[in-house]
Protein backbone atom coordinates (compact mmCIF):
# COMPACT_ATOMS: atom_id res chain seq x y z
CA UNK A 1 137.68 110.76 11.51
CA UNK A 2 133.90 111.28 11.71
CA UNK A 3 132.79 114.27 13.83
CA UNK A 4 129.31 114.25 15.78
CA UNK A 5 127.46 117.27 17.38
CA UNK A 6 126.56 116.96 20.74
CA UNK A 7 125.52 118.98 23.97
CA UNK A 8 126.90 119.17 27.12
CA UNK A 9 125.09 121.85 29.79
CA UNK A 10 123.61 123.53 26.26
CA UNK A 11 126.67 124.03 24.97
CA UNK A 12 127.10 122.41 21.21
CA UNK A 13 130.20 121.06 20.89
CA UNK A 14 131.27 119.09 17.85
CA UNK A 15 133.55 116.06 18.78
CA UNK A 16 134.93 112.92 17.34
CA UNK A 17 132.60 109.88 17.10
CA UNK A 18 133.98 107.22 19.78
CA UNK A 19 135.84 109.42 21.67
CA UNK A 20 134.62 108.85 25.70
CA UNK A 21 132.40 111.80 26.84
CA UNK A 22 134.57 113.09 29.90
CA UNK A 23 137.63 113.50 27.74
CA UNK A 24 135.48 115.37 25.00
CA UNK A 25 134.04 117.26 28.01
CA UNK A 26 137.22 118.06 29.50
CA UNK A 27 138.67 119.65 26.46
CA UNK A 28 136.27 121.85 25.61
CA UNK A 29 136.63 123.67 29.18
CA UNK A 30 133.64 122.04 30.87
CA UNK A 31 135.06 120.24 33.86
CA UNK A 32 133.46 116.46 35.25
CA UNK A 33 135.03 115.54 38.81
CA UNK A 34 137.25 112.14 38.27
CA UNK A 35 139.89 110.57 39.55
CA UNK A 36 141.10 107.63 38.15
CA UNK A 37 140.17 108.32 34.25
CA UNK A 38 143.53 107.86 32.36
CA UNK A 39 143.92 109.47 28.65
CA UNK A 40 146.10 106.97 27.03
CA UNK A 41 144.77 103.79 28.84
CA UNK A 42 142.60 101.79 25.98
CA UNK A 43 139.96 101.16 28.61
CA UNK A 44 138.84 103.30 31.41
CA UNK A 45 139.26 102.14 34.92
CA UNK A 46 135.71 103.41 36.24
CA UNK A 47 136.84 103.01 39.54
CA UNK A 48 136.34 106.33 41.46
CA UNK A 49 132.86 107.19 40.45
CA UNK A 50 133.00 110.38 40.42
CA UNK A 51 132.42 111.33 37.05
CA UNK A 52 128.33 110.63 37.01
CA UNK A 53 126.34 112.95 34.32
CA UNK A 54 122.61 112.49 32.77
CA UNK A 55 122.42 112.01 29.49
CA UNK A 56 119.18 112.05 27.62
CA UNK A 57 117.28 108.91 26.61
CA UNK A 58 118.85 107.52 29.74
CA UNK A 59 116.86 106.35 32.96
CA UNK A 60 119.64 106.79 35.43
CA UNK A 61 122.93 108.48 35.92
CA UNK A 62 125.95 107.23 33.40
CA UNK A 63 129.49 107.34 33.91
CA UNK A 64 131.41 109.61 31.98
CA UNK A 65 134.93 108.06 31.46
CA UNK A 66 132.75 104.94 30.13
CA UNK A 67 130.55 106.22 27.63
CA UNK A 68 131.26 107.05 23.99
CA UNK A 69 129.91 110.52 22.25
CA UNK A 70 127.41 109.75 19.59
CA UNK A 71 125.40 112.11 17.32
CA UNK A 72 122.40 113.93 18.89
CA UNK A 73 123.43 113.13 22.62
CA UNK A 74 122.37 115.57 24.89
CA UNK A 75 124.23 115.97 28.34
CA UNK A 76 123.22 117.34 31.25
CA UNK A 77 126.37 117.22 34.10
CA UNK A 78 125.06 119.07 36.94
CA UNK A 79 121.86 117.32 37.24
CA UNK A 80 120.27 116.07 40.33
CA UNK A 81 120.51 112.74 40.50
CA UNK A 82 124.39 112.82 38.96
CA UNK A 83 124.91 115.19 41.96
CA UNK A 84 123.60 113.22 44.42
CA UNK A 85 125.49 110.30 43.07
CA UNK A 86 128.71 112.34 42.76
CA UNK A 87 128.73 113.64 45.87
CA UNK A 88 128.15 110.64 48.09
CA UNK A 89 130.76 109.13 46.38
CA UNK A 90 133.27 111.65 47.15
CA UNK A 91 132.12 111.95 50.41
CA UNK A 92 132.67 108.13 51.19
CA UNK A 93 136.18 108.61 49.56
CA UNK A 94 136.59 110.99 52.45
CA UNK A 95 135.72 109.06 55.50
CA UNK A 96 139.08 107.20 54.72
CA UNK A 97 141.50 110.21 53.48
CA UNK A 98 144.07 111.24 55.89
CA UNK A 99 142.69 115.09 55.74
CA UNK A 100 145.17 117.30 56.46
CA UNK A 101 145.89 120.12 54.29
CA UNK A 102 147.45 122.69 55.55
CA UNK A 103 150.47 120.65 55.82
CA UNK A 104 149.63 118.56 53.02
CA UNK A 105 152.45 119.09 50.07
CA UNK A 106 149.88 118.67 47.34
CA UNK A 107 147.95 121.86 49.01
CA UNK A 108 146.42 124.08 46.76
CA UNK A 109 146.56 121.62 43.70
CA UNK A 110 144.91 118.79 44.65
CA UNK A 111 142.50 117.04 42.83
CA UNK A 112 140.52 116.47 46.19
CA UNK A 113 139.97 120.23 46.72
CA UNK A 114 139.17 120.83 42.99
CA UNK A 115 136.51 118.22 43.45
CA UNK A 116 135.14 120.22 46.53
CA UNK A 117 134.74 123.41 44.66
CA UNK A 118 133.11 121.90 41.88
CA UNK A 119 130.47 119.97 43.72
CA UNK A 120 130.44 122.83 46.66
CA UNK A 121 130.58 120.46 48.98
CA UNK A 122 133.18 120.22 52.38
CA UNK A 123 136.23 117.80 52.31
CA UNK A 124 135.06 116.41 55.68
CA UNK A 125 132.66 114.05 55.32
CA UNK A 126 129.27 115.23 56.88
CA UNK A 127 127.43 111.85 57.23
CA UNK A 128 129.91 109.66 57.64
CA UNK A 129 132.49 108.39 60.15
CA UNK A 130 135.62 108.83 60.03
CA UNK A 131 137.38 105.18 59.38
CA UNK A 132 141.54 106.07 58.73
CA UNK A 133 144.33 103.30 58.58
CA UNK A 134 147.22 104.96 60.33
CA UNK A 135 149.91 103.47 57.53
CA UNK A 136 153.30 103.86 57.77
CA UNK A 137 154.85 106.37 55.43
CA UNK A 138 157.80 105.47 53.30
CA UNK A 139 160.84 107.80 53.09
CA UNK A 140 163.43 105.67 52.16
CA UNK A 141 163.27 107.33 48.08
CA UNK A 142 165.52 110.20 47.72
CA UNK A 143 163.55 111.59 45.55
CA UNK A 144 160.22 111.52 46.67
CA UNK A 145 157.83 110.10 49.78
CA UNK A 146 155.33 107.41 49.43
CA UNK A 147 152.41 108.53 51.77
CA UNK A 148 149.67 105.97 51.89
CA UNK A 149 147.32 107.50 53.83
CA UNK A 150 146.42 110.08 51.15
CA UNK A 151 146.23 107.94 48.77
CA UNK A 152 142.65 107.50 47.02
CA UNK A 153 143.76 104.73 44.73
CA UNK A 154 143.15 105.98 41.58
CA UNK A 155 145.43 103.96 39.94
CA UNK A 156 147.49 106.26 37.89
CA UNK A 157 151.00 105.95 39.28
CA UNK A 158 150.37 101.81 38.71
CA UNK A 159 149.68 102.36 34.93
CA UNK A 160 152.71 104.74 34.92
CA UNK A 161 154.89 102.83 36.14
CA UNK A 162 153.84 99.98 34.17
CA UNK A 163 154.51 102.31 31.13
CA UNK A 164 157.84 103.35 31.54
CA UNK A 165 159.06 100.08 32.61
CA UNK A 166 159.07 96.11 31.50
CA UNK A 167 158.83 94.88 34.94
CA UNK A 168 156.80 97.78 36.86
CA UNK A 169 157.82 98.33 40.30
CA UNK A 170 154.11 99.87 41.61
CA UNK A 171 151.13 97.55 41.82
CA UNK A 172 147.72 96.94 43.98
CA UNK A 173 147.82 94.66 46.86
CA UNK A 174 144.91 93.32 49.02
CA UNK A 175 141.30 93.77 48.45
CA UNK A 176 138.46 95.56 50.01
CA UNK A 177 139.41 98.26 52.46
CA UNK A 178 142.84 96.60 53.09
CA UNK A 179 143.82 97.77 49.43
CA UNK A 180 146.34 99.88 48.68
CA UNK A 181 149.71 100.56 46.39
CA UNK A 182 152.52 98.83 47.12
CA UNK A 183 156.20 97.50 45.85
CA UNK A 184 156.70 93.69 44.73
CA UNK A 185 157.03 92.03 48.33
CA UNK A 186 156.23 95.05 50.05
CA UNK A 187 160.04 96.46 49.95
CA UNK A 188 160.78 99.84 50.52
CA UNK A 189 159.86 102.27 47.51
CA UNK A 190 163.97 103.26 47.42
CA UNK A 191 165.20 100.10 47.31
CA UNK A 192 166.26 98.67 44.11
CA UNK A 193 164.98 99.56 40.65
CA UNK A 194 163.00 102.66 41.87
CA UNK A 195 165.74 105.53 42.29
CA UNK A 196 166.11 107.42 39.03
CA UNK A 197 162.31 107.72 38.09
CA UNK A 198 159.50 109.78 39.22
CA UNK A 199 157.07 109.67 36.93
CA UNK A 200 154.53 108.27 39.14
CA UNK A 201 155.03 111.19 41.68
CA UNK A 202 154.07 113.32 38.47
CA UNK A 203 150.89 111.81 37.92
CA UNK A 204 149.53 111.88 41.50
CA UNK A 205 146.36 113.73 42.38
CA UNK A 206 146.85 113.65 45.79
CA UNK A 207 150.00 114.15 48.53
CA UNK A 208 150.34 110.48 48.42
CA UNK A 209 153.47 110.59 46.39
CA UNK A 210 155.39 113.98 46.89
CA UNK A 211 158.54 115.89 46.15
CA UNK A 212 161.23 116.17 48.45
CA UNK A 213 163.06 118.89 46.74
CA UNK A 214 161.02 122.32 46.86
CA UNK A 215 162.21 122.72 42.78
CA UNK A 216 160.36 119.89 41.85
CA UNK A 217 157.21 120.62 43.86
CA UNK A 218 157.19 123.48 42.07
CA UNK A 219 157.56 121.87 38.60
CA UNK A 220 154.54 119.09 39.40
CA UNK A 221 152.41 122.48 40.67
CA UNK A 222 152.49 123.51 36.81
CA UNK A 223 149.61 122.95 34.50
């Protein structure tokens, strides 16, 4: 495979020609906020727009997730106008997240928080108000709680699910503000075909989908 030398924050880094910038940032320690970026799904989602950077030759902001490296590129991902773009889109994220950490189970590795540091910003929206749903939140799987609430709809317990199974229980529903994740005909996430796998639970960023048993918390909390 070819290999191409770029920069990212004046570090040179030689990567593979194609490969999309955040994953090439990512694994060479230099950390973009995202959400909804996917490694094995053939095209990105570029729903969460989080993962903004400047790259040179460029008038505006680009996403990460979207664009591929090429030779010479030069990368700048704490710029000021990235930032500012970043940031208000996390911040509008928060105006509808059911903030609650301390008794959050996804406290102390969630993505949310990481975000926070990295852009040294506040979880609670500053400029914004508050506008929550107040969804019901599904216990009815023994294994794990469906919490809707806290869910940021990133999409990556829908392509999981689709994954490990021909006719995929998870899916989006609604549009607009209304939207969120939810079972074929709205049926309880423990009814039916959804007992023995979990592997959407695994993949959340959030508390939305959590644990029950304190073992597997614990297993999830592993890098």
């Amino acid at each position: 495979m070819k290999m191409v030398t770029i920069t990212i924050d004046g570090k040179v880094i030689k990567a593979r020609a194609g490969e999309k910038l955040l994953w090439t940032a990512l694994e060479n320690g230099i950390y973009i906020p995202n959400l909804c970026a996917i490694r094995d799904k053939p095209e990105p989602n570029a729903a969460c727009r989080l993962c903004f950077v400047e790259n040179d030759g460029e008038k505006e902001p680009v996403t990460a997730c979207t664009v591929e490296v090429t030779e010479g590129m030069v990368v700048n991902t704490r710029g000021e106008k990235s930032l500012a773009l970043t940031r208000a889109g996390f911040e509008l994220l928060m105006a509808s997240h059911a903030l609650d950490c301390a008794h959050c189970p996804a406290n102390g590795t969630c993505e949310l928080q990481k975000i926070a540091r990295a852009l040294k910003c506040s979880l609670k929206p500053k400029r914004l108000r508050l506008l929550l749903r107040d969804l019901p939140i599904d216990n009815s799987n023994p294994l794990f709680t469906y919490n809707p609430n806290k869910c940021i709809l990133c999409g990556r317990c829908v392509w999981e699910c689709r994954k490990h199974h021909e006719k995929a229980l998870l899916g989006f529903a609604h549009r607009g503000f209304e939207r969120v994740v939810a079972t074929f005909g709205d049926e309880p996430i423990g009814k039916g075909r959804c007992l023995d796998c979990s592997e959407c639970v695994k993949v959340c960023p959030t508390g939305a989908l959590a644990f029950k048993n304190s073992k597997l918390k614990a297993q999830k909390s592993k890098p």
